[in-house]
PDB file of N, CA and C in Angstrom:
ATOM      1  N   UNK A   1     -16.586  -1.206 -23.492  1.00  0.00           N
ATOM      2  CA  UNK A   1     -15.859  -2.087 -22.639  1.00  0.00           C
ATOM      3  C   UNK A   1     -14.568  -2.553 -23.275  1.00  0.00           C
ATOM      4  N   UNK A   2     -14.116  -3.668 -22.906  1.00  0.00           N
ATOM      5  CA  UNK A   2     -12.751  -4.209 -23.405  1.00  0.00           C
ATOM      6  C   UNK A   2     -12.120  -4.078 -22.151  1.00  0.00           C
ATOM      7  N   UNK A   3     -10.356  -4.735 -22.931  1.00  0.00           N
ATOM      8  CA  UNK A   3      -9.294  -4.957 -21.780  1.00  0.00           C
ATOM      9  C   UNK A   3      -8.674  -3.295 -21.674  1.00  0.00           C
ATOM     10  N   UNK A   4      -8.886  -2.497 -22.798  1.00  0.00           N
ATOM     11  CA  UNK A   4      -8.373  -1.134 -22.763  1.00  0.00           C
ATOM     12  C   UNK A   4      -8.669  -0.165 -22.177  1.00  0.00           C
ATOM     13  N   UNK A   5     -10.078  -0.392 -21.636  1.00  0.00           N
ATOM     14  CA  UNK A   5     -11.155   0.354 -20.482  1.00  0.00           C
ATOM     15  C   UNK A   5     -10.648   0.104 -19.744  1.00  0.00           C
ATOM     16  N   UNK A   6     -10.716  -1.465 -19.331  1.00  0.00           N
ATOM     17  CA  UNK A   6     -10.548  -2.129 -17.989  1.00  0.00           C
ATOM     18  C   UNK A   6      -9.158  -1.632 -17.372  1.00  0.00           C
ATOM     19  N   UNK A   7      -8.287  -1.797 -18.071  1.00  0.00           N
ATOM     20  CA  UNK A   7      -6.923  -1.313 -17.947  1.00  0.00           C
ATOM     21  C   UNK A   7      -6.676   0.282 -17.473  1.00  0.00           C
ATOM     22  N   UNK A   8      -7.573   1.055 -18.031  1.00  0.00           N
ATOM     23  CA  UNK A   8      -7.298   2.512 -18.104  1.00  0.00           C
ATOM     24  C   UNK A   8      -7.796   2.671 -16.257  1.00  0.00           C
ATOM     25  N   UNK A   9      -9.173   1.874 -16.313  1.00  0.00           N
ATOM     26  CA  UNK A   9      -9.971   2.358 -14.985  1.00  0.00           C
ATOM     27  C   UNK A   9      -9.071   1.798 -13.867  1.00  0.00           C
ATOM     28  N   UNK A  10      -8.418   0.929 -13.978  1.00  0.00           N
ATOM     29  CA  UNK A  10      -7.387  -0.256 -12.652  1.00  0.00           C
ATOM     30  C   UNK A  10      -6.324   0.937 -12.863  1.00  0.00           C
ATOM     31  N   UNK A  11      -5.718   1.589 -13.837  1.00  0.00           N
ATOM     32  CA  UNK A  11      -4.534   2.984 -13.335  1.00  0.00           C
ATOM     33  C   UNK A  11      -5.259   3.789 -12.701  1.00  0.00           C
ATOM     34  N   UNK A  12      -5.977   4.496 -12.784  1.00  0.00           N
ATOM     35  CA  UNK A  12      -6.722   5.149 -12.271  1.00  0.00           C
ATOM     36  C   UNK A  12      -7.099   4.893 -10.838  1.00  0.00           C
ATOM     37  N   UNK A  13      -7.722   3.602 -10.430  1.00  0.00           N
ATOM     38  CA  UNK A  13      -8.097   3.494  -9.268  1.00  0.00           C
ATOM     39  C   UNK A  13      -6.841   3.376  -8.225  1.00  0.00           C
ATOM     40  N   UNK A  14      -5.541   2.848  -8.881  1.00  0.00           N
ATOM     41  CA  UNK A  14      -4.204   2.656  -8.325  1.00  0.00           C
ATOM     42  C   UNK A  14      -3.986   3.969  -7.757  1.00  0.00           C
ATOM     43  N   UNK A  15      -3.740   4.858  -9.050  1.00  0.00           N
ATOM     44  CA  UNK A  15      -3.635   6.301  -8.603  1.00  0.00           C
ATOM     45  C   UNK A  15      -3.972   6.920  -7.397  1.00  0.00           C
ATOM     46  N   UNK A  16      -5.837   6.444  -7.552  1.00  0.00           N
ATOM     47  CA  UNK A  16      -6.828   7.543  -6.329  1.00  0.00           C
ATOM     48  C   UNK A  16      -6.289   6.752  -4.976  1.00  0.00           C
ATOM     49  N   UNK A  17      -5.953   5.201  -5.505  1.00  0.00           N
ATOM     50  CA  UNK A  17      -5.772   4.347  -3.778  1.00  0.00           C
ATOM     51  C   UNK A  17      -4.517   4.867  -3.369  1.00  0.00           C
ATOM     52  N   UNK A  18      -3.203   5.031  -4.091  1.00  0.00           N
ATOM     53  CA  UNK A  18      -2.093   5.765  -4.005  1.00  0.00           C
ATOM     54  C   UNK A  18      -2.529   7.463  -3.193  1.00  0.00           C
ATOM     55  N   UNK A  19      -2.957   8.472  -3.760  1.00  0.00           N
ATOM     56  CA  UNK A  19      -3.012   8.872  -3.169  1.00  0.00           C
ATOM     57  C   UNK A  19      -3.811   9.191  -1.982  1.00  0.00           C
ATOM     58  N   UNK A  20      -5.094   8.405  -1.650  1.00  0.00           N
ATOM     59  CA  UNK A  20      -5.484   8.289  -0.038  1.00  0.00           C
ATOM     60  C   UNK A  20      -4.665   7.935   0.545  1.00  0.00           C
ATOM     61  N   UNK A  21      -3.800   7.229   0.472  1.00  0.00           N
ATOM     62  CA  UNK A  21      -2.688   6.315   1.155  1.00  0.00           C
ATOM     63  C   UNK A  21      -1.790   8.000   1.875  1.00  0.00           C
ATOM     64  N   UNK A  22      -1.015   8.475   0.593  1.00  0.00           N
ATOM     65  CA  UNK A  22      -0.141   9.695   0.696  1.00  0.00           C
ATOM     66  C   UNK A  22      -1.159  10.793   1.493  1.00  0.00           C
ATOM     67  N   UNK A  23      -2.251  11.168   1.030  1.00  0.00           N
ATOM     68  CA  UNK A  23      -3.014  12.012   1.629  1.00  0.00           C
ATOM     69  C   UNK A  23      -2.898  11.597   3.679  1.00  0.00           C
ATOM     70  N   UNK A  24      -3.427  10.935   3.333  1.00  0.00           N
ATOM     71  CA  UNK A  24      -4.180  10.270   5.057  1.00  0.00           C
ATOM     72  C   UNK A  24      -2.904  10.314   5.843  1.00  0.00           C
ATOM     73  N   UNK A  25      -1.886   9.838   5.164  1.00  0.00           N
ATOM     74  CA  UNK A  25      -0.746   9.400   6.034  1.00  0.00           C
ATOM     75  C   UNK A  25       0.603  10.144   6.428  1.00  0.00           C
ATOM     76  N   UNK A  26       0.212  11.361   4.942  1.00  0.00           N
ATOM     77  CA  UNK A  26       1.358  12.856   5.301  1.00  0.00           C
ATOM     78  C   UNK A  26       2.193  12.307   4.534  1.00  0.00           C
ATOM     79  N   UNK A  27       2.395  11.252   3.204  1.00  0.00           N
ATOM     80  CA  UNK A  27       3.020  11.261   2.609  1.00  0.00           C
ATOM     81  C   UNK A  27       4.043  11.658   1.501  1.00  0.00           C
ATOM     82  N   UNK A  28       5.181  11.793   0.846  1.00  0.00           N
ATOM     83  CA  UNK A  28       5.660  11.872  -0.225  1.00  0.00           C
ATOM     84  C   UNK A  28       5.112  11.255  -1.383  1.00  0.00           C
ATOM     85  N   UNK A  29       4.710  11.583  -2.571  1.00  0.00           N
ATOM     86  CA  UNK A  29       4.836  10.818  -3.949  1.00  0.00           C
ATOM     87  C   UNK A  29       5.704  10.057  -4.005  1.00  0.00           C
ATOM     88  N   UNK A  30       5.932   8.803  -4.357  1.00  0.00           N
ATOM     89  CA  UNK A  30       7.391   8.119  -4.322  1.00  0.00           C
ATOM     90  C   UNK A  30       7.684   8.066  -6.321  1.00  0.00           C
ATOM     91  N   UNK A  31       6.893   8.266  -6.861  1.00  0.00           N
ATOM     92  CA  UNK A  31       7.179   8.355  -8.244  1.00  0.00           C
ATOM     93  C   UNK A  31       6.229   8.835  -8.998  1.00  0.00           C
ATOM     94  N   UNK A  32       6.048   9.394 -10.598  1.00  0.00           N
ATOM     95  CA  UNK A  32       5.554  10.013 -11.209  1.00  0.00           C
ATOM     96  C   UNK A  32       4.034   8.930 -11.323  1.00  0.00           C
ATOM     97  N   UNK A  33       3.169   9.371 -11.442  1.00  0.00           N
ATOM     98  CA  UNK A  33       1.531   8.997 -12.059  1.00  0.00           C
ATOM     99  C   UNK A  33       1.676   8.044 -13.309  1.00  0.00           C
ATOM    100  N   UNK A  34       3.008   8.671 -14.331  1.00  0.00           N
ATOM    101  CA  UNK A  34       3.085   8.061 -15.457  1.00  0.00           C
ATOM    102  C   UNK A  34       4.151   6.257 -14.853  1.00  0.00           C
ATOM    103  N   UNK A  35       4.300   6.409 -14.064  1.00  0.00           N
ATOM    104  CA  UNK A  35       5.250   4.799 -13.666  1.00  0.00           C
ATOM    105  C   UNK A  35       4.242   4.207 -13.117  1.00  0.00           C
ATOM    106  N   UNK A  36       2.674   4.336 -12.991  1.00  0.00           N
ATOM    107  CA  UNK A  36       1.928   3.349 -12.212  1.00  0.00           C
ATOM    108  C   UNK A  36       1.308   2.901 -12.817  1.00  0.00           C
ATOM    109  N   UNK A  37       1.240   1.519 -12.973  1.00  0.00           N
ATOM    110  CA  UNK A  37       0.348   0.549 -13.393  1.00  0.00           C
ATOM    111  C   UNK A  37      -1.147   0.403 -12.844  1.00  0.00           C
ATOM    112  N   UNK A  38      -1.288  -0.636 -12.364  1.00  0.00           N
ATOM    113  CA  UNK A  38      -2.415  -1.494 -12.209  1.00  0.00           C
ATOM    114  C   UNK A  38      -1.773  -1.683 -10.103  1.00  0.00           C
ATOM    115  N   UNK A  39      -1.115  -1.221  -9.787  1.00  0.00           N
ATOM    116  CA  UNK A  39       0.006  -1.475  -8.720  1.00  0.00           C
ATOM    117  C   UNK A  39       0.524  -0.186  -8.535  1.00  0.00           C
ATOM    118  N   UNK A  40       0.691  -0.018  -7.341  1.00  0.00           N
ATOM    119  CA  UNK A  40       1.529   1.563  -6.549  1.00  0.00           C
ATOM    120  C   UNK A  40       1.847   1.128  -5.226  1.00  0.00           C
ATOM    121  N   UNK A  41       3.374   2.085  -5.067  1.00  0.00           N
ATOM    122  CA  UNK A  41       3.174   2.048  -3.681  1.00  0.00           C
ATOM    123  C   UNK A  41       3.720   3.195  -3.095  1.00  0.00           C
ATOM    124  N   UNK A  42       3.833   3.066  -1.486  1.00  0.00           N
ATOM    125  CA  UNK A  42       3.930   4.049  -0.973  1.00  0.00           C
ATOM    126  C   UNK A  42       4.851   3.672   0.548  1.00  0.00           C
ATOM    127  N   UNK A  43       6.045   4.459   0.751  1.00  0.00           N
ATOM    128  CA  UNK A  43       7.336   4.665   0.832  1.00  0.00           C
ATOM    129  C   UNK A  43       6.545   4.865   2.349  1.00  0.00           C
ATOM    130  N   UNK A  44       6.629   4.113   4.064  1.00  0.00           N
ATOM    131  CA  UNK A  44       6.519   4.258   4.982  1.00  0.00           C
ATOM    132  C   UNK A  44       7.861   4.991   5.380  1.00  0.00           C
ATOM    133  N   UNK A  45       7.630   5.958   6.407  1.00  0.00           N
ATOM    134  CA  UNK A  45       8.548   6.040   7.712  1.00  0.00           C
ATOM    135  C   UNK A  45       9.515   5.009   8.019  1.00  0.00           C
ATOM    136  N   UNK A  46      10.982   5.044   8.073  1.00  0.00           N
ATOM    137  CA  UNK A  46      11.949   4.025   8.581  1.00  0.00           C
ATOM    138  C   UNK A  46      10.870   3.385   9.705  1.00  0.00           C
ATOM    139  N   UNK A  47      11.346   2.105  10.166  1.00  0.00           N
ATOM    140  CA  UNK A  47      10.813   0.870  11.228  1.00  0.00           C
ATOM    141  C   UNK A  47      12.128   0.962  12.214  1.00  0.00           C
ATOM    142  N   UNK A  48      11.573   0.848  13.222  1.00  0.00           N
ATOM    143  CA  UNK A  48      12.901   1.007  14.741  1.00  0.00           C
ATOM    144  C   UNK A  48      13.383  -0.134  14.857  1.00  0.00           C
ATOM    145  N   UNK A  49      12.497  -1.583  14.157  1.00  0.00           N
ATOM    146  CA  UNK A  49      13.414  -2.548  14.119  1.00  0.00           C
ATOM    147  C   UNK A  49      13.225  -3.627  13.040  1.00  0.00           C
ATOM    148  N   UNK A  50      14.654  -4.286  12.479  1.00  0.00           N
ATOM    149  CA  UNK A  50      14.619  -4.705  11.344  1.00  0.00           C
ATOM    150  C   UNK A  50      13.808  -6.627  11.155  1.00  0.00           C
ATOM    151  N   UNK A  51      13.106  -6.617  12.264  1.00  0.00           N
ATOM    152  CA  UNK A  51      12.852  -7.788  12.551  1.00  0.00           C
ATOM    153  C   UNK A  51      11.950  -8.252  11.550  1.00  0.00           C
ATOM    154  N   UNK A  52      11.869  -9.458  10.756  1.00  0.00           N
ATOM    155  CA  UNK A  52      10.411  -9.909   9.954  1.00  0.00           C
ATOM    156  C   UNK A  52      10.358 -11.600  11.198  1.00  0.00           C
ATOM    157  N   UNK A  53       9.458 -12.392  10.772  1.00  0.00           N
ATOM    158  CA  UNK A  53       9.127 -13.506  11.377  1.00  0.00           C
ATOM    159  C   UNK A  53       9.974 -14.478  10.511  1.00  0.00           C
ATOM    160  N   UNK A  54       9.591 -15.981  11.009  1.00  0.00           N
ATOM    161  CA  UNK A  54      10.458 -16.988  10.904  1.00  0.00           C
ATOM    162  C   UNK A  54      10.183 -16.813   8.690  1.00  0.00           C
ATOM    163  N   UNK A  55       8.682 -16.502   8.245  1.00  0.00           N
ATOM    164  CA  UNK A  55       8.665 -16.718   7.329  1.00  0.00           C
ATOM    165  C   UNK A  55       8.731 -15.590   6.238  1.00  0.00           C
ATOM    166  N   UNK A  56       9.525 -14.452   6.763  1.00  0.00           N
ATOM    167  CA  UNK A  56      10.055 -13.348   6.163  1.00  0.00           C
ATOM    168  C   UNK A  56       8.895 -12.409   6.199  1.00  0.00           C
ATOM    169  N   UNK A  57       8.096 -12.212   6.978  1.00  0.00           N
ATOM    170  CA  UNK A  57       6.845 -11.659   6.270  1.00  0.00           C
ATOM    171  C   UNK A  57       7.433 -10.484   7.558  1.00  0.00           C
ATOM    172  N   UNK A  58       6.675  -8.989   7.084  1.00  0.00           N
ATOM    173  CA  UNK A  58       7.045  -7.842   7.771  1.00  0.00           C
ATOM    174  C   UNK A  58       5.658  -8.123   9.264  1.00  0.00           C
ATOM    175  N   UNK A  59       6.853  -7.584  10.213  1.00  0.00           N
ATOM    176  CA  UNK A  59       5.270  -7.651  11.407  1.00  0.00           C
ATOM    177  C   UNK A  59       4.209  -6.470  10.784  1.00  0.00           C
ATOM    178  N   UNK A  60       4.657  -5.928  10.030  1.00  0.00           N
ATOM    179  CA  UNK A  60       3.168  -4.747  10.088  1.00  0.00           C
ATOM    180  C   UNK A  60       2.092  -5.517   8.827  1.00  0.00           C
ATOM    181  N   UNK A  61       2.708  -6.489   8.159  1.00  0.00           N
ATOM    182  CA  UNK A  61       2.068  -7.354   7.100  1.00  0.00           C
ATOM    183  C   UNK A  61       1.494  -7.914   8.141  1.00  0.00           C
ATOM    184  N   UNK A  62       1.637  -8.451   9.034  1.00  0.00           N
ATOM    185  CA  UNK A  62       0.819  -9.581   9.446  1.00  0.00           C
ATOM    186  C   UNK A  62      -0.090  -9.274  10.220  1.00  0.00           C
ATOM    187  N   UNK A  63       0.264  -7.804  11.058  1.00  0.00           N
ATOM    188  CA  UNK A  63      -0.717  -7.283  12.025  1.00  0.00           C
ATOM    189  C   UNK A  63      -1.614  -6.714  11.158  1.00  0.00           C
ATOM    190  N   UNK A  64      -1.803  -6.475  10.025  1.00  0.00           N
ATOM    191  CA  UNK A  64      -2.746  -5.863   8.727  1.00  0.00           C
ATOM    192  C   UNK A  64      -3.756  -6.820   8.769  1.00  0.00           C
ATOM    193  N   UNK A  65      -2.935  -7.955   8.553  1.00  0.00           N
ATOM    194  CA  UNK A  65      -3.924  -9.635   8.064  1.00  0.00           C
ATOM    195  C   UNK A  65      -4.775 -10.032   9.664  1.00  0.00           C
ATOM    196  N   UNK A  66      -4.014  -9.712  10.314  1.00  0.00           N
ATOM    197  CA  UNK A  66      -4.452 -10.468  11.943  1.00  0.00           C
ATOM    198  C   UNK A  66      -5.637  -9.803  12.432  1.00  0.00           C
ATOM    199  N   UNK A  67      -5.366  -8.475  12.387  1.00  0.00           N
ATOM    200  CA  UNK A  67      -6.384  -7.725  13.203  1.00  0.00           C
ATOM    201  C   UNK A  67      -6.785  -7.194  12.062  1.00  0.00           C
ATOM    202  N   UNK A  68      -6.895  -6.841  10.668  1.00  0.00           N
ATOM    203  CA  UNK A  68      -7.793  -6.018   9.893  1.00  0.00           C
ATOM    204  C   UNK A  68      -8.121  -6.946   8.944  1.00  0.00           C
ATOM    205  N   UNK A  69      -7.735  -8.058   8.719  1.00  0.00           N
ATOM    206  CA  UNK A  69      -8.131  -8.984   7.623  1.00  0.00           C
ATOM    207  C   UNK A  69      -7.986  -8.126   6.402  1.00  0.00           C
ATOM    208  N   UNK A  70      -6.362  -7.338   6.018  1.00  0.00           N
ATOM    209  CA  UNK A  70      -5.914  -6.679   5.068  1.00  0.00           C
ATOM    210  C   UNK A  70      -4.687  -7.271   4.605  1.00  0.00           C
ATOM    211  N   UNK A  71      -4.974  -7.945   3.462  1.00  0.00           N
ATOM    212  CA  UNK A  71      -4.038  -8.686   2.720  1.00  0.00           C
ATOM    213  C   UNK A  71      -2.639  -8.153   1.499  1.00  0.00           C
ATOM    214  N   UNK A  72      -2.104  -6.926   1.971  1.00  0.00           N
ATOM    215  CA  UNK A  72      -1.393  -6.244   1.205  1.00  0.00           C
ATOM    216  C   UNK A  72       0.199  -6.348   1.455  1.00  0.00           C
ATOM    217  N   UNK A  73       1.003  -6.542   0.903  1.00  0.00           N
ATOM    218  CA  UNK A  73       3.026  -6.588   0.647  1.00  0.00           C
ATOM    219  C   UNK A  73       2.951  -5.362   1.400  1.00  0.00           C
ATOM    220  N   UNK A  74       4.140  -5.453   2.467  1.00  0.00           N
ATOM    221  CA  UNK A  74       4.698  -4.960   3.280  1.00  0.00           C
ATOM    222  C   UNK A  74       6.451  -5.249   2.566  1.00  0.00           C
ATOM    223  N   UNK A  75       7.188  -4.511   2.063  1.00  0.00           N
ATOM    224  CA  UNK A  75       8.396  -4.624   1.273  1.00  0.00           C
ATOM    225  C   UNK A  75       9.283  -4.323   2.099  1.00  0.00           C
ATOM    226  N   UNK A  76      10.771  -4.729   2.356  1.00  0.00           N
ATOM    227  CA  UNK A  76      11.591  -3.718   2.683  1.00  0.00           C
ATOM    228  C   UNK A  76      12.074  -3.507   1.497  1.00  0.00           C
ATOM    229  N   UNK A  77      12.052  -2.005   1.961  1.00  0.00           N
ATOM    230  CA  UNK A  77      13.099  -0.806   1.288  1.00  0.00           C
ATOM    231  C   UNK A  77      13.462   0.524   1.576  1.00  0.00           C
ATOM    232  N   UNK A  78      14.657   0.631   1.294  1.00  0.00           N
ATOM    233  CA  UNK A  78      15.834   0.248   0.438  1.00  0.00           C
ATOM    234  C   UNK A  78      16.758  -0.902   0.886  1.00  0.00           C
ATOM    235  N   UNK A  79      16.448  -1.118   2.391  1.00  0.00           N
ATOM    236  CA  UNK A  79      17.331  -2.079   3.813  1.00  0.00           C
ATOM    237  C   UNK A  79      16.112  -2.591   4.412  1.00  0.00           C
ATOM    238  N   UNK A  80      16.239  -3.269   5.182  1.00  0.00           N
ATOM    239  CA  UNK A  80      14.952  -4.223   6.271  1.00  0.00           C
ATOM    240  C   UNK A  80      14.671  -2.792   6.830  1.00  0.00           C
ATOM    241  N   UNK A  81      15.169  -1.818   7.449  1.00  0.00           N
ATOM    242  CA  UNK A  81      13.763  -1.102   8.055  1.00  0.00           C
ATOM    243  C   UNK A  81      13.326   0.053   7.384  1.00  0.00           C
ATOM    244  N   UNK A  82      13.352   0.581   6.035  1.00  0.00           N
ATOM    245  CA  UNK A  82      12.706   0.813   5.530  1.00  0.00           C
ATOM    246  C   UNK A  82      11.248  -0.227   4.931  1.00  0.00           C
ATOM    247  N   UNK A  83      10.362   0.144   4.907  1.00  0.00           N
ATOM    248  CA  UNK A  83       8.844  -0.367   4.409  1.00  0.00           C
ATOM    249  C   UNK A  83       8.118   0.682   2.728  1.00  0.00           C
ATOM    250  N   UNK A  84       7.564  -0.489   1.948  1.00  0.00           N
ATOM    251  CA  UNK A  84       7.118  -0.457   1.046  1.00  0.00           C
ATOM    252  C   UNK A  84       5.599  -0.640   1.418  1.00  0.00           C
ATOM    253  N   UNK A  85       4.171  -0.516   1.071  1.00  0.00           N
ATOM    254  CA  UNK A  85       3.065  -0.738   1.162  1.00  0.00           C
ATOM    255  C   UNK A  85       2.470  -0.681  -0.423  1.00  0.00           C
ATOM    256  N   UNK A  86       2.683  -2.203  -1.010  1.00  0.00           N
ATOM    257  CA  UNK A  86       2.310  -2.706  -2.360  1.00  0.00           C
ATOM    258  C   UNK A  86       0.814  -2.494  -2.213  1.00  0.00           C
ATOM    259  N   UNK A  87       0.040  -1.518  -3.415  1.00  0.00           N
ATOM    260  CA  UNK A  87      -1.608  -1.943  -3.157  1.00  0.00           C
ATOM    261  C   UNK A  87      -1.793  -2.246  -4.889  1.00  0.00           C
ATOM    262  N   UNK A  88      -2.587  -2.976  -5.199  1.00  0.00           N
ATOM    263  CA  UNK A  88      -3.393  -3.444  -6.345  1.00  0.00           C
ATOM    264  C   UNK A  88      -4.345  -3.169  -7.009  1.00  0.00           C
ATOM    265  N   UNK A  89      -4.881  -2.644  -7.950  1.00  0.00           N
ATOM    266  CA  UNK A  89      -6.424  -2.280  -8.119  1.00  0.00           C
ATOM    267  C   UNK A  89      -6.402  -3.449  -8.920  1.00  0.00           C
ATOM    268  N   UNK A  90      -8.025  -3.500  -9.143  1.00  0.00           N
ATOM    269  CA  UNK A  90      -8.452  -4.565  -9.949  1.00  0.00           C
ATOM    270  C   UNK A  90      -9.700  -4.007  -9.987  1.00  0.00           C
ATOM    271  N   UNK A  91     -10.680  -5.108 -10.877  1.00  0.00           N
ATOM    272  CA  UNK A  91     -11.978  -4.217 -11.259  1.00  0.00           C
ATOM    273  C   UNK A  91     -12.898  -4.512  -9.741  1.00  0.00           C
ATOM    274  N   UNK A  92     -12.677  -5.283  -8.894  1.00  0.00           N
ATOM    275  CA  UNK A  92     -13.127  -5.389  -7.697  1.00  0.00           C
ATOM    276  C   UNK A  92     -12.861  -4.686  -6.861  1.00  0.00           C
ATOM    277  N   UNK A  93     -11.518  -3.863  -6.913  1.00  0.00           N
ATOM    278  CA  UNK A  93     -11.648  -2.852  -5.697  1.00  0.00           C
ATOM    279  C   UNK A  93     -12.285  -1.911  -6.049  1.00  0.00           C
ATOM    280  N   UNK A  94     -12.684  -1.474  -4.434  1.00  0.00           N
ATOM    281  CA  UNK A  94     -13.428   0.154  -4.301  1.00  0.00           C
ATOM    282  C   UNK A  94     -12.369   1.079  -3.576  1.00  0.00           C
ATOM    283  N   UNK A  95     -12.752   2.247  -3.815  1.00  0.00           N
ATOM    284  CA  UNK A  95     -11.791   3.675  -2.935  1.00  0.00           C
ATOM    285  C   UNK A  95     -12.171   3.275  -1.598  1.00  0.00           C
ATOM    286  N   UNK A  96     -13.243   2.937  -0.820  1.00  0.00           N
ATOM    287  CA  UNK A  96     -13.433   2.745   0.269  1.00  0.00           C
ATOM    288  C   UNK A  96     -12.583   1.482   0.876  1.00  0.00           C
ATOM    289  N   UNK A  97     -11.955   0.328   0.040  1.00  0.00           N
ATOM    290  CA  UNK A  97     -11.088  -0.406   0.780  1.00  0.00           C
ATOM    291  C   UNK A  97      -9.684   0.294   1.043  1.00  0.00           C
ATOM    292  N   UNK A  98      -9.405   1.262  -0.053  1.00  0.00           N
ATOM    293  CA  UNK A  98      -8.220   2.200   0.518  1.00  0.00           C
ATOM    294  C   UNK A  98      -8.124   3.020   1.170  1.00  0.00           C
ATOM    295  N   UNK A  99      -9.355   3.203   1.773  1.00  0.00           N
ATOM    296  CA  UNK A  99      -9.735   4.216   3.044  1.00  0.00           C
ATOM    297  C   UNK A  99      -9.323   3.184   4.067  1.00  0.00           C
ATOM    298  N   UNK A 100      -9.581   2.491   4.040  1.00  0.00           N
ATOM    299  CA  UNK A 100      -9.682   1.357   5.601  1.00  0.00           C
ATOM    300  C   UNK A 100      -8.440   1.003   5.220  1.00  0.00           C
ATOM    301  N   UNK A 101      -7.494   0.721   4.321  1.00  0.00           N
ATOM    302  CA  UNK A 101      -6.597   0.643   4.359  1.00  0.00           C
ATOM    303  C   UNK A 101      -5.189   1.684   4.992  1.00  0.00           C
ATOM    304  N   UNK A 102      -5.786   2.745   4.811  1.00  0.00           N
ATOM    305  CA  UNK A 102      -5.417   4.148   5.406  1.00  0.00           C
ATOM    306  C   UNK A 102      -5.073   4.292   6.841  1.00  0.00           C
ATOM    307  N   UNK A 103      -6.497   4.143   7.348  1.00  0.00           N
ATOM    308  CA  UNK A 103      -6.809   3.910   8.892  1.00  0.00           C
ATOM    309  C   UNK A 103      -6.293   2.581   9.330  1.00  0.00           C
ATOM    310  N   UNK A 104      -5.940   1.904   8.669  1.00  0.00           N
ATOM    311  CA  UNK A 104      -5.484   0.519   9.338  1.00  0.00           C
ATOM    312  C   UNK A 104      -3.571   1.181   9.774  1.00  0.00           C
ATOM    313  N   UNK A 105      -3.303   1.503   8.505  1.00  0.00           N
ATOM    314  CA  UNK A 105      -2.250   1.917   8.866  1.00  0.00           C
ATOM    315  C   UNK A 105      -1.741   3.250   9.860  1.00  0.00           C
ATOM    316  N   UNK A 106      -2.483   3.734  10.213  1.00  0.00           N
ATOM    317  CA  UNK A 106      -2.464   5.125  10.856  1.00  0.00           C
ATOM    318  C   UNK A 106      -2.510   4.430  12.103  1.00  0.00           C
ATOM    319  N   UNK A 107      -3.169   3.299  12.407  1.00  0.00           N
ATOM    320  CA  UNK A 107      -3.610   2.665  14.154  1.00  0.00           C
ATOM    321  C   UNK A 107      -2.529   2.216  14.005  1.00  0.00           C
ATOM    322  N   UNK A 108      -2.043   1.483  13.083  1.00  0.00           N
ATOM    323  CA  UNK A 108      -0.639   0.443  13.293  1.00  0.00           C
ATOM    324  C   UNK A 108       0.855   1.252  13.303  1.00  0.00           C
ATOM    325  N   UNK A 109       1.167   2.187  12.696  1.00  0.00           N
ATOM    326  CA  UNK A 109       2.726   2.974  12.289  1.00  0.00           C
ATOM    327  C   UNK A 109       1.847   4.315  13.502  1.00  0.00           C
ATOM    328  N   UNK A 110       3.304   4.984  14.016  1.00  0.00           N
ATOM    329  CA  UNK A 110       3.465   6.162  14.149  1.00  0.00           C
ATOM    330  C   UNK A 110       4.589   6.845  13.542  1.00  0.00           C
ATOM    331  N   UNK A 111       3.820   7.771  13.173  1.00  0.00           N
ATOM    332  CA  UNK A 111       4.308   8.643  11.994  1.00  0.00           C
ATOM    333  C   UNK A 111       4.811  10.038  12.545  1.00  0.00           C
TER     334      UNK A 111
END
C-alpha cells in the first residue's frame, strides 16, 4: 500500500475513465497518457450556443447534475462554445461511474 500505489492506481483509473469517455463518444485523445494525472479530460464537439447561466456554470453541467445526479466541470474551451469534460479518479471511483458517465453524455450532446 502507500500514497505511491494509491497514486499509480488514481492514473490509471483516469486513463481507463478517459478513454470510455473517447471510446463511447468517437473521440480524439486530447493529450499524451504521460500528461494525466489523477484528472483527464476530454475535448466535446463545438456547442451551437455560447450561453452558461446567471452563475457561469455550462447548461450541459447542470443538465448532468439535474437529471443524472453527475457532478463533473463542464469547461469552456478554447472560447465559450467549445466544452471541456473534467473527470477525477480517486480511490472511490469505479469504471462503471464512467460508463454512466458516457451514456449521460451521449443522451445529452449530439455528436
Amino acid at each position: 500500500g502507500g500514497w505511491p500505489e494509491l497514486m499509480e492506481r488514481n492514473h490509471a483509473l483516469a486513463l481507463a475513465g478517459r478513454q470510455i469517455l473517447l471510446d463511447k463518444l468517437d473521440l480524439p485523445q486530447p493529450c499524451p497518457d504521460e500528461m494525466v494525472g489523477s484528472m483527464a479530460v476530454v475535448q466535446l464537439p463545438d456547442e451551437q450556443s455560447d450561453a452558461v447561466t446567471k452563475a457561469g456554470i455550462a447548461p450541459l453541467q447542470e443538465a448532468l447534475w439535474e437529471i443524472f445526479k453527475i457532478e463533473v466541470p463542464v469547461i469552456p474551451w478554447p472560447d465559450a462554445r467549445g466544452r471541456l469534460v473534467r473527470i477525477s479518479a480517486q480511490f472511490y471511483n469505479t469504471l462503471p461511474q464512467y460508463e454512466y458517465l458516457a451514456k449521460a453524455l451521449l443522451e445529452l450532446i449530439s455528436l
